[in-house]
C-alpha atoms as a PDB file:
ATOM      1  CA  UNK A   1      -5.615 -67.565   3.225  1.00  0.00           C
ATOM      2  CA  UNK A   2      -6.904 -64.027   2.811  1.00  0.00           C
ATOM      3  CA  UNK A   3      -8.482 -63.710   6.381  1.00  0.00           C
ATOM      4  CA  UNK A   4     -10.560 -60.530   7.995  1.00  0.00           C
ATOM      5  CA  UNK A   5      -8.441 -58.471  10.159  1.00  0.00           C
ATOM      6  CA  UNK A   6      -7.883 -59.117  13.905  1.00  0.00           C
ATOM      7  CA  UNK A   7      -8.687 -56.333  16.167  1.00  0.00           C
ATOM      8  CA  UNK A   8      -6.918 -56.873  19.146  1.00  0.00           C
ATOM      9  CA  UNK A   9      -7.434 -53.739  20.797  1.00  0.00           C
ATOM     10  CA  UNK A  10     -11.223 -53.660  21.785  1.00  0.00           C
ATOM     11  CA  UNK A  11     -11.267 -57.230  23.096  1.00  0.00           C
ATOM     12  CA  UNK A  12      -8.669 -56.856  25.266  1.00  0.00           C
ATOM     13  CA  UNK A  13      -9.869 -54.261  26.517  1.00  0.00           C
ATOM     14  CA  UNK A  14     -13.430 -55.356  27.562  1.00  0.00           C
ATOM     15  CA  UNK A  15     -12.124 -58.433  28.711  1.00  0.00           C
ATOM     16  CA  UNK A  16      -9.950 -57.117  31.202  1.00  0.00           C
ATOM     17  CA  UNK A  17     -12.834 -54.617  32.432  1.00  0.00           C
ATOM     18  CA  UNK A  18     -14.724 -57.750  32.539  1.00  0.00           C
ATOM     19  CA  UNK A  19     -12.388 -60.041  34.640  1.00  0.00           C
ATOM     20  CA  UNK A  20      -9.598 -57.705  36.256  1.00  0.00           C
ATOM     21  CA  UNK A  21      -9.574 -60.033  39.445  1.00  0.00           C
ATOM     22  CA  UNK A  22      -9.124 -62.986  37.034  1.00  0.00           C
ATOM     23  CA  UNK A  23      -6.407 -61.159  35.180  1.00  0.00           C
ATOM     24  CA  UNK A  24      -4.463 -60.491  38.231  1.00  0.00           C
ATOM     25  CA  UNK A  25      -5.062 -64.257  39.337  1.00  0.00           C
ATOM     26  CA  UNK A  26      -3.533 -65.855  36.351  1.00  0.00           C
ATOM     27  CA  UNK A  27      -1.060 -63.326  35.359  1.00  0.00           C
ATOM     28  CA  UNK A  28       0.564 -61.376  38.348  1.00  0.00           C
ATOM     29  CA  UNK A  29      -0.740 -63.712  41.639  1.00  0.00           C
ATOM     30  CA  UNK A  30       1.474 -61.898  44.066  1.00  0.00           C
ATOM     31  CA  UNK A  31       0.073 -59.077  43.017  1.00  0.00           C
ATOM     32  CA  UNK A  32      -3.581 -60.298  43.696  1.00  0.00           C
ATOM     33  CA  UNK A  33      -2.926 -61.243  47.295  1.00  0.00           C
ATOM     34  CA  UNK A  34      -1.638 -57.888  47.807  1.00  0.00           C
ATOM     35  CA  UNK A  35      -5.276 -56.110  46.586  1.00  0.00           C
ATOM     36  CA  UNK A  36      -8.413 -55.976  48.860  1.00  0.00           C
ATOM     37  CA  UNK A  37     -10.659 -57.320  46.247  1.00  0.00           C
ATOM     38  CA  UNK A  38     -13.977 -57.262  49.068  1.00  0.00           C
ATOM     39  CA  UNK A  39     -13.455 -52.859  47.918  1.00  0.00           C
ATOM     40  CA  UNK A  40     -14.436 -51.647  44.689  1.00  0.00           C
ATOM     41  CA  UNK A  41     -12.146 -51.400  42.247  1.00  0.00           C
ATOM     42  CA  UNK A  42     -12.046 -48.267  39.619  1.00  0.00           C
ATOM     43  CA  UNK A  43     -11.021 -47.289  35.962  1.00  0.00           C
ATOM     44  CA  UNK A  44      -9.299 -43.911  35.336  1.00  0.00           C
ATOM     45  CA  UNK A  45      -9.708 -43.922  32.316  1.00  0.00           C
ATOM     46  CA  UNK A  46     -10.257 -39.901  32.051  1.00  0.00           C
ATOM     47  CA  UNK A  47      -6.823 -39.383  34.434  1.00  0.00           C
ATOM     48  CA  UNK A  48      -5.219 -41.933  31.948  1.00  0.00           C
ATOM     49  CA  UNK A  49      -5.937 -39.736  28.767  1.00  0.00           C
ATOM     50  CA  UNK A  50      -4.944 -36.470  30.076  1.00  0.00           C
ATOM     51  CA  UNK A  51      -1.166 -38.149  30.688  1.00  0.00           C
ATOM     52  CA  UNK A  52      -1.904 -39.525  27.165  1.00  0.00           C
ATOM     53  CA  UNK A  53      -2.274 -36.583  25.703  1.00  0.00           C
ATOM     54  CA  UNK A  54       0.544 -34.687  27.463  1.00  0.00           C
ATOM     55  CA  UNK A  55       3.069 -37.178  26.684  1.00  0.00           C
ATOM     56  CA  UNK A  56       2.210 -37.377  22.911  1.00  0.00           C
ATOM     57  CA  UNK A  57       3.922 -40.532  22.696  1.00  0.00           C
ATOM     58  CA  UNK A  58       1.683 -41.735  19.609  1.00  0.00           C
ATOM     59  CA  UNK A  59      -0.332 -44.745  19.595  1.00  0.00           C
ATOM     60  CA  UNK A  60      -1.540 -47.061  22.297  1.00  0.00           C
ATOM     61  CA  UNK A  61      -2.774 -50.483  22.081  1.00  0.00           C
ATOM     62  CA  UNK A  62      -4.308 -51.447  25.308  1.00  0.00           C
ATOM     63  CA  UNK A  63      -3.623 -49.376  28.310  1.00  0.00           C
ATOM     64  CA  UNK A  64      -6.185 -49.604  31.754  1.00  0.00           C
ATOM     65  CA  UNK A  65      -5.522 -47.629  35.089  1.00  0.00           C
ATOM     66  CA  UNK A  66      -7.323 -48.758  37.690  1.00  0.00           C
ATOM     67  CA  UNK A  67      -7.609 -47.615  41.254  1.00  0.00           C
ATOM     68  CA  UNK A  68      -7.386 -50.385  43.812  1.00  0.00           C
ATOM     69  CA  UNK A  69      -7.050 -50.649  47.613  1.00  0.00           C
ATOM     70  CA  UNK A  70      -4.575 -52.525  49.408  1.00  0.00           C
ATOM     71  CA  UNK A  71      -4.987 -54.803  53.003  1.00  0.00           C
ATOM     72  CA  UNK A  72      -3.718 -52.186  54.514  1.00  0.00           C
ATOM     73  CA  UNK A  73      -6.312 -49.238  53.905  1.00  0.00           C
ATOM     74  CA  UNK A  74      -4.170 -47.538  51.459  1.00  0.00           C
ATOM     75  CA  UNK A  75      -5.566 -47.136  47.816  1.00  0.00           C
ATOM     76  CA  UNK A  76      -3.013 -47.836  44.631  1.00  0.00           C
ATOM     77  CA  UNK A  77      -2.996 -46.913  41.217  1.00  0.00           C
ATOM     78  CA  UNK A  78      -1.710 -49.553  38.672  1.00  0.00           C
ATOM     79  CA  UNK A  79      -1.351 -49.321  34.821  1.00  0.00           C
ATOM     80  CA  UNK A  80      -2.150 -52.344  32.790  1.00  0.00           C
ATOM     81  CA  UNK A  81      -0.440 -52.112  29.462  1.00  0.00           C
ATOM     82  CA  UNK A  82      -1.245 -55.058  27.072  1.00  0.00           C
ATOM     83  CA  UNK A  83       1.128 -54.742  23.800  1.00  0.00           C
ATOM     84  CA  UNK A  84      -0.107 -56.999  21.201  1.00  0.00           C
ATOM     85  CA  UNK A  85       1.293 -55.962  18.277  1.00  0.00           C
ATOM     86  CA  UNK A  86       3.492 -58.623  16.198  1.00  0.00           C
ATOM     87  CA  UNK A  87       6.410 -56.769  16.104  1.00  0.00           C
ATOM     88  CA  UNK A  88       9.220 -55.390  19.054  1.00  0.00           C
ATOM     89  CA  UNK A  89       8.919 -51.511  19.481  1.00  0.00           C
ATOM     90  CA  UNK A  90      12.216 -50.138  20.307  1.00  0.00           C
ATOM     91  CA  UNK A  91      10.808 -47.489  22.389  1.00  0.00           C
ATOM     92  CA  UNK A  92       8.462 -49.719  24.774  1.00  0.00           C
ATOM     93  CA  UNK A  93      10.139 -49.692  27.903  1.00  0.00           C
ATOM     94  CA  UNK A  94      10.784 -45.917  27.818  1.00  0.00           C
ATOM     95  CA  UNK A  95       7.169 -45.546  27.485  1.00  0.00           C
ATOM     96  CA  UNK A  96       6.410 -47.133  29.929  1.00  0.00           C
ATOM     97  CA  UNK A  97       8.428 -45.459  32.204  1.00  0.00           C
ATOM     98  CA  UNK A  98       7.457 -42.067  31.024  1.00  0.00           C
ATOM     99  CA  UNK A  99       3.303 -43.089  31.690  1.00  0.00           C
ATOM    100  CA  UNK A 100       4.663 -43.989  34.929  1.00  0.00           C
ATOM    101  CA  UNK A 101       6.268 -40.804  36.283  1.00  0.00           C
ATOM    102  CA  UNK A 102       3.714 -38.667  34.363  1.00  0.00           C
ATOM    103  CA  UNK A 103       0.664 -40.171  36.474  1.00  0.00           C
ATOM    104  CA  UNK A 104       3.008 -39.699  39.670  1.00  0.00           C
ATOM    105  CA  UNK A 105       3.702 -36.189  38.558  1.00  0.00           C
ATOM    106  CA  UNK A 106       0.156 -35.306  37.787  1.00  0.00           C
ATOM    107  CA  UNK A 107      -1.950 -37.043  40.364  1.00  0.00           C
ATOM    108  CA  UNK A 108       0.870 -37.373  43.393  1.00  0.00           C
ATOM    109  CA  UNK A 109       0.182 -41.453  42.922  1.00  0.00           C
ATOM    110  CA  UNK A 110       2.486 -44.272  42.947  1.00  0.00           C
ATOM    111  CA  UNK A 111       1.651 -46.482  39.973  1.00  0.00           C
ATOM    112  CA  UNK A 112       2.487 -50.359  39.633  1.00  0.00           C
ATOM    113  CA  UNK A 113       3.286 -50.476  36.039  1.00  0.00           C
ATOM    114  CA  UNK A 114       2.748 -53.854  34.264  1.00  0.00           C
ATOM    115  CA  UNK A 115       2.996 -55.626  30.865  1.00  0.00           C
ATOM    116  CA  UNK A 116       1.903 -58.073  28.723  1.00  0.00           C
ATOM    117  CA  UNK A 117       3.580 -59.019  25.521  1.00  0.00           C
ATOM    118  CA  UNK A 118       1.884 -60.563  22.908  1.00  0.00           C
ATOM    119  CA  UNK A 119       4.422 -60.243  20.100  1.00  0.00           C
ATOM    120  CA  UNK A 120       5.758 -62.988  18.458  1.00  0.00           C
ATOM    121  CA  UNK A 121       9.753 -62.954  18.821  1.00  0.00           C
ATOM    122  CA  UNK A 122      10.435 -64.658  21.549  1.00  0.00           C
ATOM    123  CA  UNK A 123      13.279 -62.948  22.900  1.00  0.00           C
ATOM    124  CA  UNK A 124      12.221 -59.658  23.403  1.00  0.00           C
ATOM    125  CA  UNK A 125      11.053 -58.910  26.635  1.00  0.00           C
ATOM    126  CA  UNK A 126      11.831 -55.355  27.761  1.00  0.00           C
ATOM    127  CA  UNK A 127      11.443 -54.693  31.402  1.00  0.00           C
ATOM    128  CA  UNK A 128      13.258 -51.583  32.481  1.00  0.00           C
ATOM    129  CA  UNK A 129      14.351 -48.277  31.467  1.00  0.00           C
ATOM    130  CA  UNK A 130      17.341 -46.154  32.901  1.00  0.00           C
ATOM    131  CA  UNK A 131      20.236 -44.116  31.886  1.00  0.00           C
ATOM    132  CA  UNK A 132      22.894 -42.325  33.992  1.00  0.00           C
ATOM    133  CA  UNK A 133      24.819 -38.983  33.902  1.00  0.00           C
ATOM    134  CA  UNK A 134      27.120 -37.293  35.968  1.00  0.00           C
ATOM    135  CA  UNK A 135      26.724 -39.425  38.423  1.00  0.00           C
ATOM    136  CA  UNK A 136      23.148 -39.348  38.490  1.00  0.00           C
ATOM    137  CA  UNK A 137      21.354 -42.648  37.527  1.00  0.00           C
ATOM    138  CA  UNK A 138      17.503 -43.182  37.012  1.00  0.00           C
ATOM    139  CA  UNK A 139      16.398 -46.921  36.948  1.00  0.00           C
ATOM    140  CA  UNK A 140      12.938 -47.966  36.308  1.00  0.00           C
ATOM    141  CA  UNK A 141      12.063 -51.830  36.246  1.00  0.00           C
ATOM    142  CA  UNK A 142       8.564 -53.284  35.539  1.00  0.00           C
ATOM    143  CA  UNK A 143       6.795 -57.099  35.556  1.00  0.00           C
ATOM    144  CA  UNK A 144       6.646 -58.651  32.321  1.00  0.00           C
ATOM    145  CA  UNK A 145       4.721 -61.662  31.073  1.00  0.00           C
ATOM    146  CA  UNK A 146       5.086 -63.010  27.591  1.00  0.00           C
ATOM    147  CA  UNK A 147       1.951 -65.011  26.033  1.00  0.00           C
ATOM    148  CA  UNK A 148       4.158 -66.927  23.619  1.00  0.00           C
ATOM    149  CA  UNK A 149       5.738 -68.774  27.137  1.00  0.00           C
ATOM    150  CA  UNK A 150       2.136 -70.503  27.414  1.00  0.00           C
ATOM    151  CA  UNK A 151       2.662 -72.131  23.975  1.00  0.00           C
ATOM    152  CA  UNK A 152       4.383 -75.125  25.945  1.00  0.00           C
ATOM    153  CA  UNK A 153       2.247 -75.321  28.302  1.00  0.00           C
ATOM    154  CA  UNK A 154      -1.016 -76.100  26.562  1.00  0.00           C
ATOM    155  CA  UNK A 155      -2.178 -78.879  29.436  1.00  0.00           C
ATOM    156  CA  UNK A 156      -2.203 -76.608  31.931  1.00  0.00           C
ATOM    157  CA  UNK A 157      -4.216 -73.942  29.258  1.00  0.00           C
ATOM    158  CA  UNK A 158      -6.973 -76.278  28.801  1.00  0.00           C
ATOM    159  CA  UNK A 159      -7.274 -77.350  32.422  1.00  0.00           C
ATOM    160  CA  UNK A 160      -7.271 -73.752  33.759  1.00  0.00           C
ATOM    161  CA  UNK A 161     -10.699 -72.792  34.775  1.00  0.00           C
ATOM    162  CA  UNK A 162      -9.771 -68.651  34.434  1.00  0.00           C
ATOM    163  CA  UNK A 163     -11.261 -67.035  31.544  1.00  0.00           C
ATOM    164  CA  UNK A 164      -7.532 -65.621  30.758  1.00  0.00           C
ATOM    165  CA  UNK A 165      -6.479 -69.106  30.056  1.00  0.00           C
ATOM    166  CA  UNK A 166      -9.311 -68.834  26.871  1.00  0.00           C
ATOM    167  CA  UNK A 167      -7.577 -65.899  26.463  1.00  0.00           C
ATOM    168  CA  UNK A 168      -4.196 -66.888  26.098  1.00  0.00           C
ATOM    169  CA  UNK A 169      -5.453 -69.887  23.963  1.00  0.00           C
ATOM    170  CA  UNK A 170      -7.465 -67.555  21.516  1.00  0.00           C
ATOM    171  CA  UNK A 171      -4.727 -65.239  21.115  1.00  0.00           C
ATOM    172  CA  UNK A 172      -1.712 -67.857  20.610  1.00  0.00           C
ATOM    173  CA  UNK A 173      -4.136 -69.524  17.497  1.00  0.00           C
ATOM    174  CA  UNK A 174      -5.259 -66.771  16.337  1.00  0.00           C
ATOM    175  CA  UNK A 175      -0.983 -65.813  15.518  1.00  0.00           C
ATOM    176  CA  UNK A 176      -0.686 -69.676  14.425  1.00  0.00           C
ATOM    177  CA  UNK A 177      -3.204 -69.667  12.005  1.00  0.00           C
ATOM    178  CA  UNK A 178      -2.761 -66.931  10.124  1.00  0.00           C
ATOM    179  CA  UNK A 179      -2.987 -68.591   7.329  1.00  0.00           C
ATOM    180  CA  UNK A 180      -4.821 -71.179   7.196  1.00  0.00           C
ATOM    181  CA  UNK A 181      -8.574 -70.215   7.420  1.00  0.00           C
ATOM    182  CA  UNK A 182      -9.400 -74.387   8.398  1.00  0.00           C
ATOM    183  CA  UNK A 183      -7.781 -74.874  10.770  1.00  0.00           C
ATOM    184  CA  UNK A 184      -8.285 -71.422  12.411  1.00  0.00           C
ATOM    185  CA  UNK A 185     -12.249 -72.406  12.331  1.00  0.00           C
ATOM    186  CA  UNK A 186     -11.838 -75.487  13.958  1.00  0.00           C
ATOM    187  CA  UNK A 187      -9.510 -74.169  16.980  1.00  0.00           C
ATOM    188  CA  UNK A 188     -12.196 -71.589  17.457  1.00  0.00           C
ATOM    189  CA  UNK A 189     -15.212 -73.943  17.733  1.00  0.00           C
ATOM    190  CA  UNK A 190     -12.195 -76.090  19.873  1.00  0.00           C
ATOM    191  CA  UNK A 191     -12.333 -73.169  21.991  1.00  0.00           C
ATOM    192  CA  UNK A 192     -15.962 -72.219  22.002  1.00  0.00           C
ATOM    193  CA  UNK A 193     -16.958 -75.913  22.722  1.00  0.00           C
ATOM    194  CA  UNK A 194     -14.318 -76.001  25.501  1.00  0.00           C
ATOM    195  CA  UNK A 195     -16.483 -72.990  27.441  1.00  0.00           C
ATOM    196  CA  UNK A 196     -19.336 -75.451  27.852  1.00  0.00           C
ATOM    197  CA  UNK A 197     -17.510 -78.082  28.690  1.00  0.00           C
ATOM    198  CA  UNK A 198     -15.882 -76.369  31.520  1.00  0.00           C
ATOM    199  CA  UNK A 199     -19.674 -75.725  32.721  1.00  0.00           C
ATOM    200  CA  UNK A 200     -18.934 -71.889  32.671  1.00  0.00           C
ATOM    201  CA  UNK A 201     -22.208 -69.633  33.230  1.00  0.00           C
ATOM    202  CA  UNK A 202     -24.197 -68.303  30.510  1.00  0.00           C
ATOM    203  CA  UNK A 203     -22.873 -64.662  30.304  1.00  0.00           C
ATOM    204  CA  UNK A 204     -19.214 -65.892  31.010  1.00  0.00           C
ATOM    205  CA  UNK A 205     -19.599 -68.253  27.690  1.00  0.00           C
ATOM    206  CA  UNK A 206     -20.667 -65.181  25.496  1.00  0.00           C
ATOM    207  CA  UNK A 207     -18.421 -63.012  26.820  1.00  0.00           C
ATOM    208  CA  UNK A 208     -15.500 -65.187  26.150  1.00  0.00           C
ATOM    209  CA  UNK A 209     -17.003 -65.963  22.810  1.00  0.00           C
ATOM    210  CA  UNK A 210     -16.822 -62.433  21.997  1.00  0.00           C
ATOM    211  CA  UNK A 211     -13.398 -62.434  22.877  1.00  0.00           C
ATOM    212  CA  UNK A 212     -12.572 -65.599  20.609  1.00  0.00           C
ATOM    213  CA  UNK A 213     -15.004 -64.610  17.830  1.00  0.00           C
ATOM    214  CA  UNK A 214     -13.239 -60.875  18.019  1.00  0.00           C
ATOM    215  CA  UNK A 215     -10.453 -62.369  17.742  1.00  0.00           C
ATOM    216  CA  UNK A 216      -9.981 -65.155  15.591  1.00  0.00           C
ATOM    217  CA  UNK A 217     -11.622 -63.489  12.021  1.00  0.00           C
ATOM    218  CA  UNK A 218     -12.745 -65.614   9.402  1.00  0.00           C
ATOM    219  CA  UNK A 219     -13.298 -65.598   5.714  1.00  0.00           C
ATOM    220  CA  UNK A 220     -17.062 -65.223   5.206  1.00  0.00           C
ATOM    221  CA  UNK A 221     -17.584 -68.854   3.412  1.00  0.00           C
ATOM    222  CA  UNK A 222     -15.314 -70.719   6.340  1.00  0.00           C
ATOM    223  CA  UNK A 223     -17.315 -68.468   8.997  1.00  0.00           C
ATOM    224  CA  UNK A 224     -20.549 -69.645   7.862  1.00  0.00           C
ATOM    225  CA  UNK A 225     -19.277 -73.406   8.328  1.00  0.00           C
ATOM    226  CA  UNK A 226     -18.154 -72.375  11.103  1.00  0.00           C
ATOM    227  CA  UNK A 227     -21.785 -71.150  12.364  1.00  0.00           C
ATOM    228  CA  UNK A 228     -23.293 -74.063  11.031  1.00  0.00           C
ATOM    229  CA  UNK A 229     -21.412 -76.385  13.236  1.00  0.00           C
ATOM    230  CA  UNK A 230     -21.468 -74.234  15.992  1.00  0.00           C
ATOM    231  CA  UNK A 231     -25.814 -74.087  15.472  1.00  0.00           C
ATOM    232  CA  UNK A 232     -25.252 -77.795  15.102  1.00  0.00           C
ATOM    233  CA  UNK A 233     -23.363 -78.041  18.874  1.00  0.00           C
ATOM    234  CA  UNK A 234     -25.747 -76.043  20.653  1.00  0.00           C
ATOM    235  CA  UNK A 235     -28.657 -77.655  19.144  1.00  0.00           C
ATOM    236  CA  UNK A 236     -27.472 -80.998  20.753  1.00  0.00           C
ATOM    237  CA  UNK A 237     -26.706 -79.873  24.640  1.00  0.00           C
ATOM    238  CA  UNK A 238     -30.119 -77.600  24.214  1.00  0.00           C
ATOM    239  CA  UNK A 239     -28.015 -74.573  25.253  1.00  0.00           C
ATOM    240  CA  UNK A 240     -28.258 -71.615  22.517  1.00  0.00           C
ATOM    241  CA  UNK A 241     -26.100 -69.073  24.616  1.00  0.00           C
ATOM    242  CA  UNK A 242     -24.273 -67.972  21.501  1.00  0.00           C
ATOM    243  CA  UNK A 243     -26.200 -68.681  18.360  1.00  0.00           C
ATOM    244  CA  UNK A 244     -29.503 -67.067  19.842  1.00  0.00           C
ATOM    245  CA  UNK A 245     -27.427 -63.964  20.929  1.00  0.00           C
ATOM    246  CA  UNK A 246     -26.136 -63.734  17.527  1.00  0.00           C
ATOM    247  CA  UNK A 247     -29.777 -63.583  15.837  1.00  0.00           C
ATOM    248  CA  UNK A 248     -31.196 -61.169  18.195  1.00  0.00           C
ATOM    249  CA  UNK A 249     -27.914 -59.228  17.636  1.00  0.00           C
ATOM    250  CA  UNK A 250     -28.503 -59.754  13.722  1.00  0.00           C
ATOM    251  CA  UNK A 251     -31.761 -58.869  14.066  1.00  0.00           C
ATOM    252  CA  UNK A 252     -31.107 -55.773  16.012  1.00  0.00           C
ATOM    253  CA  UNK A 253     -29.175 -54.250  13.110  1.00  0.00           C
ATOM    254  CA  UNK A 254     -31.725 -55.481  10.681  1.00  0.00           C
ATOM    255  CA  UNK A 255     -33.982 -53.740  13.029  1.00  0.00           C
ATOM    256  CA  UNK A 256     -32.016 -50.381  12.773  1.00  0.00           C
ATOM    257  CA  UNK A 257     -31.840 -50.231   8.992  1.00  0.00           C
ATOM    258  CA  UNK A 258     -35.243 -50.473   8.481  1.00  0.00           C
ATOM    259  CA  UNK A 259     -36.110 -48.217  10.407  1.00  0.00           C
ATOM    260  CA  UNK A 260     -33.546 -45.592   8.762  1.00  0.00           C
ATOM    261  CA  UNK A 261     -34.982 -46.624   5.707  1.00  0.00           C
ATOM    262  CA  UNK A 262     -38.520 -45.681   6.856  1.00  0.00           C
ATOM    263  CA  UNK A 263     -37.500 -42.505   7.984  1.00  0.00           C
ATOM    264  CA  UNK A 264     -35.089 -41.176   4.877  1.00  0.00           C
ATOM    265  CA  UNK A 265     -38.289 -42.026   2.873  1.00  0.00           C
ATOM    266  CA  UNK A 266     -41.494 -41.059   5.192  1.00  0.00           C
ATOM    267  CA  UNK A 267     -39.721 -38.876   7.801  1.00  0.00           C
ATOM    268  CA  UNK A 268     -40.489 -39.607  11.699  1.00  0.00           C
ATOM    269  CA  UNK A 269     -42.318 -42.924  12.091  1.00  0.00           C
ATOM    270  CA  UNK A 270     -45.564 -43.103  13.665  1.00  0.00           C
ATOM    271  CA  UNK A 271     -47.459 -46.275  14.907  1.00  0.00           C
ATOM    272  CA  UNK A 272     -48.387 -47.339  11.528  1.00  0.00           C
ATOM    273  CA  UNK A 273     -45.542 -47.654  10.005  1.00  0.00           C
ATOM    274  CA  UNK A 274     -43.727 -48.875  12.791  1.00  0.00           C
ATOM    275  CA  UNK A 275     -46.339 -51.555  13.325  1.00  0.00           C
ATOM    276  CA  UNK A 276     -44.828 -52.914   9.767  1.00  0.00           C
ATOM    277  CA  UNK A 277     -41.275 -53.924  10.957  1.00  0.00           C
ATOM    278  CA  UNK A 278     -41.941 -56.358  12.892  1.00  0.00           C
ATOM    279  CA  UNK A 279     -43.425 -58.276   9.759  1.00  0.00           C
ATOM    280  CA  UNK A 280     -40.350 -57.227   7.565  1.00  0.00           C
ATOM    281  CA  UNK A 281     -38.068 -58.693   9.907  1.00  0.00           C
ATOM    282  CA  UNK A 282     -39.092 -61.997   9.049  1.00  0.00           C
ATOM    283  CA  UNK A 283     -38.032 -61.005   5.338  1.00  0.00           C
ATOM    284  CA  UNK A 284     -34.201 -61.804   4.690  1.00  0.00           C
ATOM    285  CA  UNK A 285     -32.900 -58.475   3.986  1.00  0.00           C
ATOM    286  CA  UNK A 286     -32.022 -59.143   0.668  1.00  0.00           C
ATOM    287  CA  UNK A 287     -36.164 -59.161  -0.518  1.00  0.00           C
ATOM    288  CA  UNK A 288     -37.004 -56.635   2.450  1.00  0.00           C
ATOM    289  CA  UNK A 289     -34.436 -53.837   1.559  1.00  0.00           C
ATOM    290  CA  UNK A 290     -35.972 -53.491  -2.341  1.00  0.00           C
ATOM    291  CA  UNK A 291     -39.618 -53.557  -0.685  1.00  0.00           C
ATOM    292  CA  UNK A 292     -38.726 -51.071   1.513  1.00  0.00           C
ATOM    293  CA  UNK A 293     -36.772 -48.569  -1.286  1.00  0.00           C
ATOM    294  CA  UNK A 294     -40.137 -49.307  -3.847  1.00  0.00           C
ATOM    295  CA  UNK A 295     -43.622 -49.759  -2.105  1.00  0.00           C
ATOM    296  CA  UNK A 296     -45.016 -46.781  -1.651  1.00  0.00           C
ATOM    297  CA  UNK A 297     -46.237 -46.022   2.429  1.00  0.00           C
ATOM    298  CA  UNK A 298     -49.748 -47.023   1.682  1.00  0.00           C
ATOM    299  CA  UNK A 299     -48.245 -50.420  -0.237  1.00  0.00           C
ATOM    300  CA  UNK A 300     -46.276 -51.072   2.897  1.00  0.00           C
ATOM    301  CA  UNK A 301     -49.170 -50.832   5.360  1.00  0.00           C
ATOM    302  CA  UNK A 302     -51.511 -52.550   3.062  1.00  0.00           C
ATOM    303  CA  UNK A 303     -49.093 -55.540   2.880  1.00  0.00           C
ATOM    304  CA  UNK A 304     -47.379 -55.605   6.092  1.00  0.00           C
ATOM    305  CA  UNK A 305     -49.184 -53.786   9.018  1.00  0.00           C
ATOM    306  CA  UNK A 306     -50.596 -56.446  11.127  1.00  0.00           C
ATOM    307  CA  UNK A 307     -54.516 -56.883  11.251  1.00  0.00           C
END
C-alpha cells in the first residue's frame, strides 16, 4: 500500500485545544481533580515559543502550555508534550527537562511537565533526566503515558465515552495499518460509525472525524469507497453531520478558485461577474475551470449570470 502521509501534528493539536478537560480526564485523572475547571483555562502559546526559540533544541511535534488554576486559588502552568513520532529520540527526556526549567527561569512559574508517547517500541518510556557532579545532583522526573498500552485494552476503548478514547483508537490503526489501505478504510468508517452510535453531538462527531480523517490517510480510489459508504451510512440514520460538511467545505474551495480565476483574468470582481459563480458551482470543476480560462467576460455573463 502506497498511502497519503499522516500528519500527526495539527490534529493533535486542535484536539487537545478542543477537549483539554477530556484529555486530563482520560489520561492524567489525578491531575484533573487537582484543576478548578469552573475558571478559565489559557494557552501560552506566545510564552511557549519564546523558550522555543531560546533553547534551539530543533523540532517539536506537539507541545501546549496552558495556564490553569488550582482549588486552592493559585494558578499553574503545565506543558503538554505529545511525541508521536515512530521512532525513540535519545534526547527526549533532556528536553523535556530543559522546556521545564527554561519556562521557570523566564516566567518565575512552576510547570507540570507531561508526556505522551505515541511511538511504537514498546519499551521505551523515558521519564526523567538527571546527572550528578561533585556532589551536586539534579533530578528531574515527569508522568508518562504510552498509547501502545491501550492496544490490550480495546473493550474498555470502545466503551469509553471520552473523545480521547477515539483518539487513542484512531491513532493505534492508523500505525497498524500502514499498509494495508482496506483494512485502514474500514477501521476508519468503524470509527466514524462508532461516533453516532455513542449518540455524541453534532460538532463533537465532526470534530472527531477530523481527527480520524486527519489521521488515518487514504489512497484516493480506497478514499472514495470510503466516502461512498460513509454517504451511504448517513443517508440511512438521516444525519449528514460529516458528508454535508465535506461538500460545503468542497465547495468552499471550489468557491475560492473561481473567484481567483475571475480576478487573474478581469481584475476586481464586481456584481456581475460575481453574480456568475454561483451558477458555475454547480459545474464539476473539471468543465467549469476550461469555461472559466476561455469564455470571454461577456460569454460568461451571457451564459451564466442569473436572469
Amino acid at each position: 500500500m502506497t498511502e497519503a502521509p499522516s500528519d500527526y501534528d495539527n490534529p493533535w493539536k486542535l484536539i487537545l485545544e478542543t477537549y483539554l478537560q477530556d484529555f486530563f480526564a482520560f489520561f492524567f485523572p489525578d491531575i484533573l481533580v487537582q484543576i478548578d475547571w469552573s475558571k478559565p483555562y489559557e494557552f501560552l502559546d506566545k510564552e511557549f515559543q519564546q523558550v522555543v526559540r531560546e533553547a534551539e533544541l530543533g523540532k517539536r511535534l506537539v507541545d501546549k502550555l496552558v495556564k490553569v488554576w488550582r482549588h486552592d486559588g493559585e494558578e499553574a502552568w503545565v506543558l503538554v508534550h505529545v511525541e508521536v513520532q515512530s521512532q525513540e529520540e535519545s534526547g527526549f527526556a533532556e528536553r523535556m527537562y530543559v522546556y521545564n526549567y527554561r519556562i521557570y527561569d523566564r516566567y518565575n512559574r512552576q510547570v507540570a511537565s507531561l508526556a505522551v508517547l505515541g511511538d511504537e517500541r514498546l519499551t521505551w518510556r523515558p521519564r526523567d533526566f538527571g546527572y550528578e557532579i561533585f556532589g551536586c545532583r539534579v533530578q528531574f522526573q515527569f508522568p508518562i503515558v504510552k498509547l501502545l498500552d491501550y492496544a490490550d485494552q480495546w473493550q474498555f476503548l470502545e466503551e469509553s465515552q471520552n473523545p480521547f478514547a477515539t483518539v487513542v483508537m484512531a491513532h493505534l490503526k492508523t500505525q497498524a495499518t500502514r499498509d494495508n489501505g482496506e483494512e485502514r478504510k474500514d477501521w476508519k468508517l468503524f470509527l466514524v460509525k462508532r461516533l453516532y452510535e455513542k449518540g455524541y453531538q453534532r460538532l463533537d462527531i465532526q470534530n472527531l472525524f477530523r481527527f480520524i480523517d486527519w489521521l488515518m490517510a487514504l489512497p484516493d480510489a480506497i478514499d472514495e469507497k470510503f466516502w461512498q459508504e460513509l454517504t451511504r451510512y448517513e443517508e440511512e440514520r438521516r444525519m449528514p453531520y460529516i458528508t454535508g460538511v465535506e461538500r460545503r467545505a468542497i465547495q468552499a474551495g471550489q468557491r475560492l478558485v473561481i473567484e481567483n480565476i475571475l480576478k487573474v483574468r478581469f481584475g476586481d470582481l464586481d456584481d456581475q461577474l460575481s453574480s456568475t459563480i454561483s451558477a458555475l458551482l454547480e459545474l464539476p470543476a473539471e468543465e467549469f475551470t476550461p469555461l472559466l480560462m476561455q469564455l470571454s467576460r461577456e460569454e460568461l455573463l451571457a451564459r451564466f449570470q442569473p436572469l
